[in-house]
Protein backbone atom coordinates (compact mmCIF):
# COMPACT_ATOMS: atom_id res chain seq x y z
CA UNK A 1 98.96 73.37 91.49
CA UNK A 2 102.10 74.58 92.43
CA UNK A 3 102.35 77.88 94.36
CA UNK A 4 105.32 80.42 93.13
CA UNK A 5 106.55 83.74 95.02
CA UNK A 6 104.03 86.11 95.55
CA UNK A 7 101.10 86.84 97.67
CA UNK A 8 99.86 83.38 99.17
CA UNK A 9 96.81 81.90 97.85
CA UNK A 10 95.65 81.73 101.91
CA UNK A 11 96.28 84.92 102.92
CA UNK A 12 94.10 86.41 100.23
CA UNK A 13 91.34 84.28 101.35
CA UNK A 14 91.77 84.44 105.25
CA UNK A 15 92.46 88.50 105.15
CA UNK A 16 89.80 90.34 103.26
CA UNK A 17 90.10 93.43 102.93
CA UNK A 18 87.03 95.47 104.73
CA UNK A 19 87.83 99.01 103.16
CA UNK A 20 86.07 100.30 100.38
CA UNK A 21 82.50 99.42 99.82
CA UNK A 22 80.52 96.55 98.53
CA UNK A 23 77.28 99.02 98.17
CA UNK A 24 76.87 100.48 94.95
CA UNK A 25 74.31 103.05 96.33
CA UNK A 26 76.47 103.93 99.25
CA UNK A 27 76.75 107.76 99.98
CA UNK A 28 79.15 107.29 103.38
CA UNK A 29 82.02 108.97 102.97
CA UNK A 30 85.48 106.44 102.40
CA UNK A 31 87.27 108.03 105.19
CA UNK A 32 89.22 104.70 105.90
CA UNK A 33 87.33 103.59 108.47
CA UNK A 34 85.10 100.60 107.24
CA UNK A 35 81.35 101.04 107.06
CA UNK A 36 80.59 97.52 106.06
CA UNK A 37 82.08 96.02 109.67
CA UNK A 38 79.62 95.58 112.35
CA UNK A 39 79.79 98.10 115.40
CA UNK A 40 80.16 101.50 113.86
CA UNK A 41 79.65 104.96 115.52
CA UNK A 42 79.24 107.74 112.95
CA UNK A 43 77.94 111.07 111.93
CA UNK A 44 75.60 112.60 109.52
CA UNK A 45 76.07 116.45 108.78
CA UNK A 46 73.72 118.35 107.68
CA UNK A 47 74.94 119.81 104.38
CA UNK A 48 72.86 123.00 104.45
CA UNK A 49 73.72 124.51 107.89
CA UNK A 50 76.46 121.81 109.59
CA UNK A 51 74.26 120.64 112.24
CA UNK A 52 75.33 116.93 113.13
CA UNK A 53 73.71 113.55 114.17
CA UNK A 54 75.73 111.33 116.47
CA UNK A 55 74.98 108.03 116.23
CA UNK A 56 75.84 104.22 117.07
CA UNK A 57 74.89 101.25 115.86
CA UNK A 58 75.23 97.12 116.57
CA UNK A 59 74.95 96.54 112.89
CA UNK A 60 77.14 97.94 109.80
CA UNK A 61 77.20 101.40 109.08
CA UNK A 62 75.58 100.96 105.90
CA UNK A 63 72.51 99.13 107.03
CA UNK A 64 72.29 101.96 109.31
CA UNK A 65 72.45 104.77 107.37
CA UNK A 66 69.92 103.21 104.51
CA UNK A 67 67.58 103.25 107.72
CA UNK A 68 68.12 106.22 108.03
CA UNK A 69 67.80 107.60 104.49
CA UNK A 70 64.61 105.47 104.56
CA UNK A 71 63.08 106.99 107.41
CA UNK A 72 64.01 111.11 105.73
CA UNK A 73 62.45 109.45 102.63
CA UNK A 74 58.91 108.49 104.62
CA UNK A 75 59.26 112.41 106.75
CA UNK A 76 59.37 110.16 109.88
CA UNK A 77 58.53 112.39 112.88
CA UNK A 78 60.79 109.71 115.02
CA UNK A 79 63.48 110.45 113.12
CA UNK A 80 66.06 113.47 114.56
CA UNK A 81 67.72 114.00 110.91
CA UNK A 82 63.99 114.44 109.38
CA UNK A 83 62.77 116.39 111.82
CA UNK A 84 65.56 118.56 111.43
CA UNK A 85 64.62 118.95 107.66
CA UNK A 86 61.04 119.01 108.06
CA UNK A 87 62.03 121.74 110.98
CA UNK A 88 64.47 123.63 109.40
CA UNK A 89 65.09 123.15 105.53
CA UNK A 90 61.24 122.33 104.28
CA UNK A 91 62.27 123.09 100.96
CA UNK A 92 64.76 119.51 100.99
CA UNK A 93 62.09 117.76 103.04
CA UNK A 94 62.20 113.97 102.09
CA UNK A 95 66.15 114.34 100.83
CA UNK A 96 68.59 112.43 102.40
CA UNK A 97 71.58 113.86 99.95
CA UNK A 98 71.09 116.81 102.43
CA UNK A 99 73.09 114.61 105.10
CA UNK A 100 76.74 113.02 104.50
CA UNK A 101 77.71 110.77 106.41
CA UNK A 102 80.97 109.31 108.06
CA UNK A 103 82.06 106.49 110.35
CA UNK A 104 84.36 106.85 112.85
CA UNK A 105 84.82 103.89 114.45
CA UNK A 106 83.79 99.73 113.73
CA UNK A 107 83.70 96.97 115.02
CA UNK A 108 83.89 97.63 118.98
CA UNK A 109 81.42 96.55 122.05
CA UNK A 110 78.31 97.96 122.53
CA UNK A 111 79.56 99.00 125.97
CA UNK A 112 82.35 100.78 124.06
CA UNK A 113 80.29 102.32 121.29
CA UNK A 114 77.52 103.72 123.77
CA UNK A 115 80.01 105.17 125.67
CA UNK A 116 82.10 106.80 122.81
CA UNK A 117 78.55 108.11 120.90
CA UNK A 118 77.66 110.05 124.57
CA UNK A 119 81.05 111.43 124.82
CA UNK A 120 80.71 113.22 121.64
CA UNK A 121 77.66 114.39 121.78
CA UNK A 122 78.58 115.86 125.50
CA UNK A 123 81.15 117.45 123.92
CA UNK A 124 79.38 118.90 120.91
CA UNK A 125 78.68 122.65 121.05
CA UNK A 126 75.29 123.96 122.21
CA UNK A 127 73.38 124.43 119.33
CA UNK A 128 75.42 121.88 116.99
CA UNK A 129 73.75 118.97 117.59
CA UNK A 130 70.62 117.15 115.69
CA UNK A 131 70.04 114.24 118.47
CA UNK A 132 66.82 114.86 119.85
CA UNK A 133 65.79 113.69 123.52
CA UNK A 134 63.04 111.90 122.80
CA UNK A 135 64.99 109.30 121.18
CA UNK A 136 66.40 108.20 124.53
CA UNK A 137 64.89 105.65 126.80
CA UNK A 138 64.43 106.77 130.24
CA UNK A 139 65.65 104.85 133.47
CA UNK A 140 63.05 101.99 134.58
CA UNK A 141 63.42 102.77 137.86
CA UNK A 142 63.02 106.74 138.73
CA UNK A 143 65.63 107.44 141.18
CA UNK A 144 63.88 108.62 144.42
CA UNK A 145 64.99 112.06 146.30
CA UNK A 146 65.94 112.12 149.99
CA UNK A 147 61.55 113.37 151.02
CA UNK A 148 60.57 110.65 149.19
CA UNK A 149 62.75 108.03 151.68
CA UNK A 150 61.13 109.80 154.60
CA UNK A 151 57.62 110.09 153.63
CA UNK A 152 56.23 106.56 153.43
CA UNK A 153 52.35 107.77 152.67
CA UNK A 154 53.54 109.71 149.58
CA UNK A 155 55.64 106.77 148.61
CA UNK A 156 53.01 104.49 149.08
CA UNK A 157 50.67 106.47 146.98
CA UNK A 158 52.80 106.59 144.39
CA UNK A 159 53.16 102.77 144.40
CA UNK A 160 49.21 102.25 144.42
CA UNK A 161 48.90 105.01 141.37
CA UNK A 162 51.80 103.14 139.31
CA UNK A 163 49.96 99.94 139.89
CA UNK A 164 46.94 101.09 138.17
CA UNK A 165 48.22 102.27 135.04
């Protein structure tokens, strides 16, 4: 085989290229950021009134979202975007073409991607936003106020009640 002017045969295979989709399914919008690298932060928008989901994820945006379409299929309560349809729209209850959906970003850190997904929803409007607080861990370790450092009974009360559970 004898390679002529062109495109190399190598670069085709060393360089894919990640835009586009591989999903035939797929409803995320091709906004030129790829949804098939791993990393993604992205939004769904609620078609019906504009509210929005922020979200992040470790794996592709597509696995992501079909988790998510999944979950507005089965009405589940855990879910922020079918709560918000159960909540809000009951007539499209169960229908996840009531949400498109975009990426922003792929293929960063997780330190990265946490940070960027709380910056935009701290900067969403009040009233704008679809993220629910429930869906947030809280902090292990409760932080203690300044009464709490000086009264040792209460604290040790605590400490015998938390022990019990």
């Amino acid at each position: 085989m004898v390679e002529k002017s062109g495109t190399p045969l190598a670069a085709l295979l060393s360089r894919p290229d990640l835009s586009g989709c591989l999903y035939p399914d797929c409803r995320v919008e091709d906004t030129g950021t790829s949804h098939t690298r791993a990393g993604a932060n992205y939004t769904g928008t609620c078609t019906l009134c504009e509210m929005r989901y922020r979200g992040e994820t470790g794996f592709n945006a597509h696995a992501r979202l079909d988790t998510h379409e999944r979950q507005i299929r089965g009405n589940l309560e855990a879910n922020s975007m079918a709560r918000h349809l159960a909540d809000e729209h009951p007539a499209r209850r169960r229908d996840p073409a009531a949400f498109t959906f975009t990426v922003e970003r792929a293929g960063e850190r997780p330190l990265t991607r946490q940070m960027r997904e709380a910056q935009k929803i701290a900067n969403e409007a009040p009233g704008t936003l679809i993220n629910g607080r429930y869906e947030h861990i809280p902090p292990a370790i409760r932080p203690l106020t300044p009464g709490h450092l000086l009264d040792r009974e209460a604290l040790r009360g605590e400490q015998i009640r938390g022990a019990g559970q």
